[in-house]
Each structure stands twice: as C-alpha cells, then as structure tokens.
PDB file of N, CA and C in Angstrom:
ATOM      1  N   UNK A   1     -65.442  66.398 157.778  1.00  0.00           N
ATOM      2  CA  UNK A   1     -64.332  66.172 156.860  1.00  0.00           C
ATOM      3  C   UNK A   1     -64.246  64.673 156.560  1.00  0.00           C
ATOM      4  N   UNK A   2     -64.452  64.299 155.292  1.00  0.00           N
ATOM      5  CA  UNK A   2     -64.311  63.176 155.045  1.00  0.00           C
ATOM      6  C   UNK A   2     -63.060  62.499 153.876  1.00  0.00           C
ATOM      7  N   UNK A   3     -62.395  61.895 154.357  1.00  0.00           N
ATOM      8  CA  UNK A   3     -60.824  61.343 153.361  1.00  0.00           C
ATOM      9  C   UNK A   3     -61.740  60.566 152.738  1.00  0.00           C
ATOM     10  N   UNK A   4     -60.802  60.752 151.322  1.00  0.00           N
ATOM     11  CA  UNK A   4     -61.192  59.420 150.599  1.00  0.00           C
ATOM     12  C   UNK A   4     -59.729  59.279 149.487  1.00  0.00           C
ATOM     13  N   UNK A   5     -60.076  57.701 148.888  1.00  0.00           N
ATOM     14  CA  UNK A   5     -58.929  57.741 147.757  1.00  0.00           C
ATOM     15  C   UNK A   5     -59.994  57.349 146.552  1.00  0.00           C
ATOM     16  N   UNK A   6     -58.721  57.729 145.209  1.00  0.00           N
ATOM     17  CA  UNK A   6     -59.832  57.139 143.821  1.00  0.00           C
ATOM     18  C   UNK A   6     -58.844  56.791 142.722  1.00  0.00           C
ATOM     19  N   UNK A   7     -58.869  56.209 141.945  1.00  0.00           N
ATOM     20  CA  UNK A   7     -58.207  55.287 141.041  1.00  0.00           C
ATOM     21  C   UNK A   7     -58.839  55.829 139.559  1.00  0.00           C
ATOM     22  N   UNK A   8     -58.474  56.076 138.961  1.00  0.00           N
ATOM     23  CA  UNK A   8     -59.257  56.074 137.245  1.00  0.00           C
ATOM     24  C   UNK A   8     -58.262  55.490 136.430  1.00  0.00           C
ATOM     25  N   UNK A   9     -59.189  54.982 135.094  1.00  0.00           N
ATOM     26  CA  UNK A   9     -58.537  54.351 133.807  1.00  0.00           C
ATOM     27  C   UNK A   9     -59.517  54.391 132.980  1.00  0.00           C
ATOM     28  N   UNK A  10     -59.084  54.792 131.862  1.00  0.00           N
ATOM     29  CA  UNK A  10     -59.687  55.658 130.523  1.00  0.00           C
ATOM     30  C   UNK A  10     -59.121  55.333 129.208  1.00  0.00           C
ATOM     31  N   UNK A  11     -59.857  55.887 128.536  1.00  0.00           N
ATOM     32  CA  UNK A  11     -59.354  55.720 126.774  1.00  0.00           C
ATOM     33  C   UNK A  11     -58.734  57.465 126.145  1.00  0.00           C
ATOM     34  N   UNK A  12     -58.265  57.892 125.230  1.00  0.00           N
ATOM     35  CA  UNK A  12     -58.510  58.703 124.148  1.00  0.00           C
ATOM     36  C   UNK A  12     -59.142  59.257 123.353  1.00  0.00           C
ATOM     37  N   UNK A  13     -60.298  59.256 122.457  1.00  0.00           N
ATOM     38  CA  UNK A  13     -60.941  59.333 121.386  1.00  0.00           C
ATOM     39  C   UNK A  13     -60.745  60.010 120.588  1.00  0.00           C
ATOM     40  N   UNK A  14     -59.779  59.836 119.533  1.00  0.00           N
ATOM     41  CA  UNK A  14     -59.041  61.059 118.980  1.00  0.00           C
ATOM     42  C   UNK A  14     -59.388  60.571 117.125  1.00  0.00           C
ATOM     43  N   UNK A  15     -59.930  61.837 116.463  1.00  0.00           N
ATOM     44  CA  UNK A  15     -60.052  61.173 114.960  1.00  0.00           C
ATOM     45  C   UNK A  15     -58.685  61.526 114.426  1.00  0.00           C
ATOM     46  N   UNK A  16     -58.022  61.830 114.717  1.00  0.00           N
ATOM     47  CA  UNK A  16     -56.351  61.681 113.918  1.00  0.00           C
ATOM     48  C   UNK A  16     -55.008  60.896 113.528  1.00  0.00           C
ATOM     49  N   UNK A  17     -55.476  60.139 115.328  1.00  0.00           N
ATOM     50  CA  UNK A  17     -54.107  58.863 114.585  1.00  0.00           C
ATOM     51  C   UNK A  17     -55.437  57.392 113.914  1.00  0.00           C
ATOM     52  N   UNK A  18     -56.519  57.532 114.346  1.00  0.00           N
ATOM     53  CA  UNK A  18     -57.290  56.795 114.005  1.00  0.00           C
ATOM     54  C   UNK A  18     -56.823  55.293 114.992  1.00  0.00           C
ATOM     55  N   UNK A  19     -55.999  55.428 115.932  1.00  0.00           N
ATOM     56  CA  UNK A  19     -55.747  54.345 116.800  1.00  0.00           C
ATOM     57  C   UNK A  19     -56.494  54.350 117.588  1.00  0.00           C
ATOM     58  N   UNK A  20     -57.176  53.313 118.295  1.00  0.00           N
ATOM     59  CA  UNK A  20     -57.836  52.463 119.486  1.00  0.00           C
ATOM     60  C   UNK A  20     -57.840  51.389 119.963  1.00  0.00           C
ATOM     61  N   UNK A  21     -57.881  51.754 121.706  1.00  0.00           N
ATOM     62  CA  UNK A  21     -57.447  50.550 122.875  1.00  0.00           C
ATOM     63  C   UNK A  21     -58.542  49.367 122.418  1.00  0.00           C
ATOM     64  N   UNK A  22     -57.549  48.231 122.497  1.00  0.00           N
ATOM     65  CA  UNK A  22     -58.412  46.767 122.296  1.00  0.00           C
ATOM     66  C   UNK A  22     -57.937  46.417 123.809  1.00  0.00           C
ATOM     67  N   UNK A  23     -58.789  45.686 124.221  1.00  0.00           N
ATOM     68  CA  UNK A  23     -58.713  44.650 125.644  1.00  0.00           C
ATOM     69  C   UNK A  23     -57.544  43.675 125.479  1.00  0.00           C
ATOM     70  N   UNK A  24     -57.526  43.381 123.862  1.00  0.00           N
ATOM     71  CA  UNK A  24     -56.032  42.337 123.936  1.00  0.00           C
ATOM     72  C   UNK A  24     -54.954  42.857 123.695  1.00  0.00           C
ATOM     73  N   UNK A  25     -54.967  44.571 123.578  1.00  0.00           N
ATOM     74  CA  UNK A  25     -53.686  45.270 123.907  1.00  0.00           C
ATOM     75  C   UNK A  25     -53.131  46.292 125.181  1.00  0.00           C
ATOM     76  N   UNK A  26     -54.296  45.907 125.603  1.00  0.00           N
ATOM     77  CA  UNK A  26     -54.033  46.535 127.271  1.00  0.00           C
ATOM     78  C   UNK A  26     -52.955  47.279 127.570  1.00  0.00           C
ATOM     79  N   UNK A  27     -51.694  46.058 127.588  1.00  0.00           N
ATOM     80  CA  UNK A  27     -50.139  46.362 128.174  1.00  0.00           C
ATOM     81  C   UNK A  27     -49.590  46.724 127.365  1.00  0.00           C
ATOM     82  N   UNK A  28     -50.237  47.230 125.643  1.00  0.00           N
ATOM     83  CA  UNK A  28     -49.030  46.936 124.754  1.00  0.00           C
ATOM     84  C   UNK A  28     -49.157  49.000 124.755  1.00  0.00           C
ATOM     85  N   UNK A  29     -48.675  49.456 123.993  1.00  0.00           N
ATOM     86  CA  UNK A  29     -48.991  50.795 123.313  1.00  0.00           C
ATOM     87  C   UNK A  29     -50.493  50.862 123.111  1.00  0.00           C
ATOM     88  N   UNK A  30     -50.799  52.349 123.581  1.00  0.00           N
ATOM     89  CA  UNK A  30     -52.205  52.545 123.114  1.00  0.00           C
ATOM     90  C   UNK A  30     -52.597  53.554 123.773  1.00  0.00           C
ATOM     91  N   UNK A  31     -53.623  54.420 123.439  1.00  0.00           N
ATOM     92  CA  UNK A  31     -54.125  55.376 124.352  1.00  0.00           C
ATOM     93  C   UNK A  31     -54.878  54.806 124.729  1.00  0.00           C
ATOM     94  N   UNK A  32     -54.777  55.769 126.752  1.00  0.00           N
ATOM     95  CA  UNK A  32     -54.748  55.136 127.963  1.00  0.00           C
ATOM     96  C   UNK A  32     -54.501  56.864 128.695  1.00  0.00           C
ATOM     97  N   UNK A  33     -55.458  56.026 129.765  1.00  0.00           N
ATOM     98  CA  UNK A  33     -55.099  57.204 130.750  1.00  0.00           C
ATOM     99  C   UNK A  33     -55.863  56.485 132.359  1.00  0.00           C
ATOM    100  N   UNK A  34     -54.371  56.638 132.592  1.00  0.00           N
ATOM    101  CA  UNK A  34     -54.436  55.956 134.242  1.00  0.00           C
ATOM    102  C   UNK A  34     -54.152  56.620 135.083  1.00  0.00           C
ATOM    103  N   UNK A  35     -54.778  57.071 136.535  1.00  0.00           N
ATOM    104  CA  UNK A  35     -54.296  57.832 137.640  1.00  0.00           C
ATOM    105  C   UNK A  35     -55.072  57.099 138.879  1.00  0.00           C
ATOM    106  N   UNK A  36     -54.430  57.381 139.970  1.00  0.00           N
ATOM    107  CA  UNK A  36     -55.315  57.470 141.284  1.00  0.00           C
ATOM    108  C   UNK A  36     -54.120  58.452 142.255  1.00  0.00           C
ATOM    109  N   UNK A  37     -55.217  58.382 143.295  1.00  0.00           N
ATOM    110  CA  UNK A  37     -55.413  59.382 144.169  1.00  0.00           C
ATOM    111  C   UNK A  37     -56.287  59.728 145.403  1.00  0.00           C
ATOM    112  N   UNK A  38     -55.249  60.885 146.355  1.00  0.00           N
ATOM    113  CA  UNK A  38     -55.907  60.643 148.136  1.00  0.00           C
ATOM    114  C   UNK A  38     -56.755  62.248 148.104  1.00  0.00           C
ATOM    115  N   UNK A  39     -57.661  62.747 148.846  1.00  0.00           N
ATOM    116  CA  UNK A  39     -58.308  63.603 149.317  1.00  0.00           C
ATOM    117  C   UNK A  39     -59.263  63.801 150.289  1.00  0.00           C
ATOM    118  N   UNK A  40     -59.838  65.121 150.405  1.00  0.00           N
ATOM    119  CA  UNK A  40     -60.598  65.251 151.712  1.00  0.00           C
ATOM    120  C   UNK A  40     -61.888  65.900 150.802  1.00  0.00           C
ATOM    121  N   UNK A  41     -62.873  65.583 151.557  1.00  0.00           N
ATOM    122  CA  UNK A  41     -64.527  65.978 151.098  1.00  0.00           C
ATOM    123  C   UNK A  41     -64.909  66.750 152.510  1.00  0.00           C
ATOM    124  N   UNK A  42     -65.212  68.142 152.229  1.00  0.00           N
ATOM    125  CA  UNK A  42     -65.605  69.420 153.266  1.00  0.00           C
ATOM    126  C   UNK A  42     -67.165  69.486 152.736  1.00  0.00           C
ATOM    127  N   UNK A  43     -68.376  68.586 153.728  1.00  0.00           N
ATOM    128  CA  UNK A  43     -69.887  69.877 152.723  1.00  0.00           C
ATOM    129  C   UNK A  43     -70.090  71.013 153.523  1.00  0.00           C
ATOM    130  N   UNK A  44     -70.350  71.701 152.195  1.00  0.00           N
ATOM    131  CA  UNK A  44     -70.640  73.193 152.564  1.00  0.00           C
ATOM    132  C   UNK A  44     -72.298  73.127 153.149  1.00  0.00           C
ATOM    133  N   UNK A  45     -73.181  72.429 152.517  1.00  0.00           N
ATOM    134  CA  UNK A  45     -74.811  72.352 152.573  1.00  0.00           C
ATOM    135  C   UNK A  45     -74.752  71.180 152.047  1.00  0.00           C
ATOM    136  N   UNK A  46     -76.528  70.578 152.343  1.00  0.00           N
ATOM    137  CA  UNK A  46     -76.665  69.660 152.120  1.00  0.00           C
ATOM    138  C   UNK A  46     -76.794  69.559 150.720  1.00  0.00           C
ATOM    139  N   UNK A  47     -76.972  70.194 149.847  1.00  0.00           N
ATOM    140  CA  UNK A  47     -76.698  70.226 148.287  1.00  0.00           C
ATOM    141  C   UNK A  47     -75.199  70.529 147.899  1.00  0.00           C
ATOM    142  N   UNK A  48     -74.303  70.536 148.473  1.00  0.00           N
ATOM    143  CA  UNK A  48     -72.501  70.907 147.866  1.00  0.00           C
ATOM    144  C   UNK A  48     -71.757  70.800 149.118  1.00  0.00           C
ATOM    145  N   UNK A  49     -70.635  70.475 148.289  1.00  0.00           N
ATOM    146  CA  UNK A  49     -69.243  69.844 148.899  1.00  0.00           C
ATOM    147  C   UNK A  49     -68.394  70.639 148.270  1.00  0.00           C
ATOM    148  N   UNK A  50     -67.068  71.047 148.935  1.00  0.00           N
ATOM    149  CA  UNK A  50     -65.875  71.120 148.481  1.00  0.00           C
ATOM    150  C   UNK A  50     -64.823  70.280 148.711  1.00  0.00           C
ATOM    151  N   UNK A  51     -64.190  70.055 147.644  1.00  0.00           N
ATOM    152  CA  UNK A  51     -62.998  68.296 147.502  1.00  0.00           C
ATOM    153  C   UNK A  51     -61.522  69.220 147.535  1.00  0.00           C
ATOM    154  N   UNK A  52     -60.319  68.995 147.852  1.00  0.00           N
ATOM    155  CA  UNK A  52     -59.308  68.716 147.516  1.00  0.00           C
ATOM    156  C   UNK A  52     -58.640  67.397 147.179  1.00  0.00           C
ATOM    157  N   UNK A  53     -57.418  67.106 146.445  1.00  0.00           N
ATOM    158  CA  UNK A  53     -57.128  65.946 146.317  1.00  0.00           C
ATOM    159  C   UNK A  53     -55.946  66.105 145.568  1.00  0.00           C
ATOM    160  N   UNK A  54     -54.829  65.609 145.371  1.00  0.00           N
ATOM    161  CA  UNK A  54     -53.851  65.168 145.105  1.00  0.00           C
ATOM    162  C   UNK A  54     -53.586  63.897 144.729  1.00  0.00           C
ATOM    163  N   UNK A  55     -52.328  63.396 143.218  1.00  0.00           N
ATOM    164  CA  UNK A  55     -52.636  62.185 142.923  1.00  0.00           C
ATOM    165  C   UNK A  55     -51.646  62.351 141.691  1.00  0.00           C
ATOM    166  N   UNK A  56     -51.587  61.299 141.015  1.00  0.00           N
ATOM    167  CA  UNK A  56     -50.953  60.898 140.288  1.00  0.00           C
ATOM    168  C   UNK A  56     -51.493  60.496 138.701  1.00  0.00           C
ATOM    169  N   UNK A  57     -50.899  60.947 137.664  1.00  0.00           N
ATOM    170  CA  UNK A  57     -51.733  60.663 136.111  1.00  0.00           C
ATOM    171  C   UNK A  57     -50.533  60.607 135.190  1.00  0.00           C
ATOM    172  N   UNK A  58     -51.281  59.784 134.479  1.00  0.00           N
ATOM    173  CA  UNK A  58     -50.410  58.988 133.544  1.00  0.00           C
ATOM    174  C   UNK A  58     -51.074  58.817 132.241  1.00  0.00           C
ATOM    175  N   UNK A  59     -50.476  59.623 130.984  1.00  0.00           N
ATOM    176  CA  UNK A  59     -51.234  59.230 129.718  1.00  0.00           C
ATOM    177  C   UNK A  59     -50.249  59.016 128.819  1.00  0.00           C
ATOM    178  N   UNK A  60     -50.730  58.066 127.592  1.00  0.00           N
ATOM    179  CA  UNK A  60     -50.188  57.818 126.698  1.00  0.00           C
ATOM    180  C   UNK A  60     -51.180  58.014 125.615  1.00  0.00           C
ATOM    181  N   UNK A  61     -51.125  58.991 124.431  1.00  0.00           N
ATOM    182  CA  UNK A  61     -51.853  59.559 123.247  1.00  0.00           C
ATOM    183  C   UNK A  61     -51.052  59.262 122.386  1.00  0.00           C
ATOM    184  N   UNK A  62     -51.667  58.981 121.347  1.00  0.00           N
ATOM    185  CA  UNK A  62     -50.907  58.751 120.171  1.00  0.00           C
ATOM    186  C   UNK A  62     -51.307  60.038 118.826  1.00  0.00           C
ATOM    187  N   UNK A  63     -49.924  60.111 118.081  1.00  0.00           N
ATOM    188  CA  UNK A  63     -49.608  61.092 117.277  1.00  0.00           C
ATOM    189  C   UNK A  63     -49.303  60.328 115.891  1.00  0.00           C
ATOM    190  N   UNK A  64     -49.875  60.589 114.948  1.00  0.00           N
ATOM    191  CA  UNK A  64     -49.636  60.529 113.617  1.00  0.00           C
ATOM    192  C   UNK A  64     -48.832  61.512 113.242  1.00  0.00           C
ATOM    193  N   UNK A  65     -47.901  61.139 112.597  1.00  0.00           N
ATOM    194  CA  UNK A  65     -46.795  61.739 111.823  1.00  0.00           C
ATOM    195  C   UNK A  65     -46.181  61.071 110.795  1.00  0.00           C
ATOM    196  N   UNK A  66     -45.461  62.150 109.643  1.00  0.00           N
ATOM    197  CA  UNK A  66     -45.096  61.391 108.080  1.00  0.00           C
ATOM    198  C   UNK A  66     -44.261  61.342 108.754  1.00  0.00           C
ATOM    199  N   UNK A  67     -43.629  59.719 108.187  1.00  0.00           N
ATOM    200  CA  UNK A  67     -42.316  59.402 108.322  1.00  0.00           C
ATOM    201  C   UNK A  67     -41.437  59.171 107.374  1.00  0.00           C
ATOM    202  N   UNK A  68     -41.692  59.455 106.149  1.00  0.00           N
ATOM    203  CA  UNK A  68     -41.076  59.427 104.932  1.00  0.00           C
ATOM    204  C   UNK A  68     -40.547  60.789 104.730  1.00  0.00           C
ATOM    205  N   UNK A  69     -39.469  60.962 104.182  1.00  0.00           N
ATOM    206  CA  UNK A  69     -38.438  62.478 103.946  1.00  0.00           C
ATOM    207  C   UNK A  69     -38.808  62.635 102.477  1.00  0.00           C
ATOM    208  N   UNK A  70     -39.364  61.660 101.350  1.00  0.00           N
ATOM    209  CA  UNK A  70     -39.383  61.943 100.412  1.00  0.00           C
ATOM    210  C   UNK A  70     -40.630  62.957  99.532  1.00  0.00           C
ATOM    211  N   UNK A  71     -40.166  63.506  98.234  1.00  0.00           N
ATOM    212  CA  UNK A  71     -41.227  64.576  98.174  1.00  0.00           C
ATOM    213  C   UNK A  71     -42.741  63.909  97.408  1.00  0.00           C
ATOM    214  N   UNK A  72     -42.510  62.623  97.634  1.00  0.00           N
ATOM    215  CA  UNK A  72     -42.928  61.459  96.826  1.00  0.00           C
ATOM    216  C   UNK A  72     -44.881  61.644  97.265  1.00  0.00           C
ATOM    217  N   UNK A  73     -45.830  62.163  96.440  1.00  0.00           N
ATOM    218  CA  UNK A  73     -47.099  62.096  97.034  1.00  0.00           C
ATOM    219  C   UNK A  73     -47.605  60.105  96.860  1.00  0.00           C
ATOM    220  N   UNK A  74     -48.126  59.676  97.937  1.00  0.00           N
ATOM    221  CA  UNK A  74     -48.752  60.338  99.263  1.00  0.00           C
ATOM    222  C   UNK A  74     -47.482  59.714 100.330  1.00  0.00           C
ATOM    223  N   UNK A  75     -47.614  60.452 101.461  1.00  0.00           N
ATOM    224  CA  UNK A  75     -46.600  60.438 102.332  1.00  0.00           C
ATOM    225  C   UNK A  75     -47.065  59.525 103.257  1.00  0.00           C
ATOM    226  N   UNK A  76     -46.132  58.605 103.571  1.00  0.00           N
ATOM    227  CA  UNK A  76     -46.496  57.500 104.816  1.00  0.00           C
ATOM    228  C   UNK A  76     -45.991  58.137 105.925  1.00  0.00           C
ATOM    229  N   UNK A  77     -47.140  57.719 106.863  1.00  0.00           N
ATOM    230  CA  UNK A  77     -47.543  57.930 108.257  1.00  0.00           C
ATOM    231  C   UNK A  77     -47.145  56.970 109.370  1.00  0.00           C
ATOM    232  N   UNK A  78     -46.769  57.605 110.564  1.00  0.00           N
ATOM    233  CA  UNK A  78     -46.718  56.162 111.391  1.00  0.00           C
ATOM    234  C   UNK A  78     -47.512  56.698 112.672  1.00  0.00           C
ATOM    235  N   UNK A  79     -47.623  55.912 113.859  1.00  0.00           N
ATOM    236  CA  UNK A  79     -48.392  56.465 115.213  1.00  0.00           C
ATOM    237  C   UNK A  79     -47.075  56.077 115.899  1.00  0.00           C
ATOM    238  N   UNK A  80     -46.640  57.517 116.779  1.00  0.00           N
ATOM    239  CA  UNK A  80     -46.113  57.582 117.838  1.00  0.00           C
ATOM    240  C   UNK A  80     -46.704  57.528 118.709  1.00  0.00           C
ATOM    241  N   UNK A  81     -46.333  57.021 119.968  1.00  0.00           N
ATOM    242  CA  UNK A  81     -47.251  57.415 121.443  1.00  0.00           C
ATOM    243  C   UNK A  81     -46.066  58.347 122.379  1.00  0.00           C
ATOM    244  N   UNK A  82     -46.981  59.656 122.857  1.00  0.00           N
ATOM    245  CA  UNK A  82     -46.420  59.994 124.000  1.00  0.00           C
ATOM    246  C   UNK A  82     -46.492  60.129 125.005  1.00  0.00           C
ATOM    247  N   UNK A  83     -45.640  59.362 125.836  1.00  0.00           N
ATOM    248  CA  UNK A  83     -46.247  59.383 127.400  1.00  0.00           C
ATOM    249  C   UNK A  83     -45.825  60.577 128.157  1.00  0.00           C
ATOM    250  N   UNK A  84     -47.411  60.690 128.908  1.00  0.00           N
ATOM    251  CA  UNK A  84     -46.698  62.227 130.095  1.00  0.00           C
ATOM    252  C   UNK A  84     -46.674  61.256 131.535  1.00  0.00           C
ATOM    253  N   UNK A  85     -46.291  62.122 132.708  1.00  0.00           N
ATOM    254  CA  UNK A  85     -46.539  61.493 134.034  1.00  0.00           C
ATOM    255  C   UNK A  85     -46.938  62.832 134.512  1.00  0.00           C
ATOM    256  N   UNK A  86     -47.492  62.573 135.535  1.00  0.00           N
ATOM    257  CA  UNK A  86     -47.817  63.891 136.564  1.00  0.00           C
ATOM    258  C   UNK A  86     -48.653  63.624 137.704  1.00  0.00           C
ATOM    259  N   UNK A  87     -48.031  65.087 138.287  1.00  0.00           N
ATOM    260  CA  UNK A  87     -48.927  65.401 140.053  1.00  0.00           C
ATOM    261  C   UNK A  87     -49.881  66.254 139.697  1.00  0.00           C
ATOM    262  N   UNK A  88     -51.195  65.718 140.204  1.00  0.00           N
ATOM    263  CA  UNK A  88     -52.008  66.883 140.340  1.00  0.00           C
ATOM    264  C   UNK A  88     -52.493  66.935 141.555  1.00  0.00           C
ATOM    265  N   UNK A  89     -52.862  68.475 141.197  1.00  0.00           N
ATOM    266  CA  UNK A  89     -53.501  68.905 143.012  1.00  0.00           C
ATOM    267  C   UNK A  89     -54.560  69.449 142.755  1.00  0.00           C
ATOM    268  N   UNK A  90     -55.790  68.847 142.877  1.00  0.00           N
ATOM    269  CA  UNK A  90     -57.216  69.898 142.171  1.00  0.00           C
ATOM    270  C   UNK A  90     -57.810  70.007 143.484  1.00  0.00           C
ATOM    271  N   UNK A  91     -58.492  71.370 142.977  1.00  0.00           N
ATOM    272  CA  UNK A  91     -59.865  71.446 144.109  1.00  0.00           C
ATOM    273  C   UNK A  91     -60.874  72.541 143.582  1.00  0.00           C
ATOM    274  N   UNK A  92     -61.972  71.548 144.144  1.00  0.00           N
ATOM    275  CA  UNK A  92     -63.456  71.275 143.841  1.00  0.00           C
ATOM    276  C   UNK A  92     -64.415  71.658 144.409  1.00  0.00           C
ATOM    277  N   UNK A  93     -65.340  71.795 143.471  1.00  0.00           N
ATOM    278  CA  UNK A  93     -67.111  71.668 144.464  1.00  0.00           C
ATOM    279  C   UNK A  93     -68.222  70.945 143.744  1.00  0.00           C
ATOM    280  N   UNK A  94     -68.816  70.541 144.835  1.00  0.00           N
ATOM    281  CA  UNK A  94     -69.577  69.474 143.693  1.00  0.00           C
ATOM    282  C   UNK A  94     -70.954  69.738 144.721  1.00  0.00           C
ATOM    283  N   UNK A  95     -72.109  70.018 143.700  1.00  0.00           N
ATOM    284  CA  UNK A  95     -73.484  70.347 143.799  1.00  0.00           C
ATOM    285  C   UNK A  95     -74.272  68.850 143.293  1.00  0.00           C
TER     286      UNK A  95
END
C-alpha cells in the first residue's frame, strides 16, 4: 500500500466563448482548472494498480451569452465565468 498526494492545474479549450488563459492573466478571470489531492496505490500485478483518492477541484469555464434585450440583429455577447468547487472521491486502475 502506497499513500501518495497530487496537485493539478489546467486550461479549458472550448470553441464557444472563444476565451483563453494568458500567463499575464493567471489571477484574473479565465478558464482554469485547479485541484489537489491525498490517496492510496494497492498493485494488483506487476502490470496494474488500483488507486483511491480523494481531493478537492475547482473550475472556472467561461459562457458566452447575449446580453442585449433588444430585437436589434446582431446581438452582443459577453463571457461570463462560472465557478464550481468540489469533493471528489475516485477510484482506479491503472495498467
């Protein structure tokens, strides 16, 4: 049985709001996806393992939406971002 912890940070790639993370907006708004996290590594054989793990995730995606009420063609757009938080509890096998 082996513990371990793990950390991730990620992007989006979405063709709809047409927004993307720059390095000089890091902290500002942007899609993003940050988590870490503790678990245990069980191998079954020397070719596979089974993982549990528990942890924490955090995203912010952004949404295009008209923000104009008028029936006026073409309709202006803006990018919302929405942030989720969450627990996850996964488990795994890895060959």
């Amino acid at each position: 049985l082996s513990p371990f912890v793990y950390a991730q940070a990620g992007t989006v790639f979405d063709n709809q709001s047409g927004d993307n993370i720059a390095l000089n907006k890091i902290f500002h708004p942007g899609p993003k996806i940050l988590g870490f996290g503790i678990g245990v590594d069980y191998p079954l054989s020397s070719w596979g393992d089974i993982s549990a793990d528990i942890g924490y995730r955090y995203l912010q995606l952004p949404t295009k939406v008209p923000c104009d009420c008028s029936d006026e063609v073409p309709q202006r757009t803006a990018i919302y971002y929405n942030e989720s938080h969450g627990v996850l509890l996964r488990l795994g096998v890895t060959f």
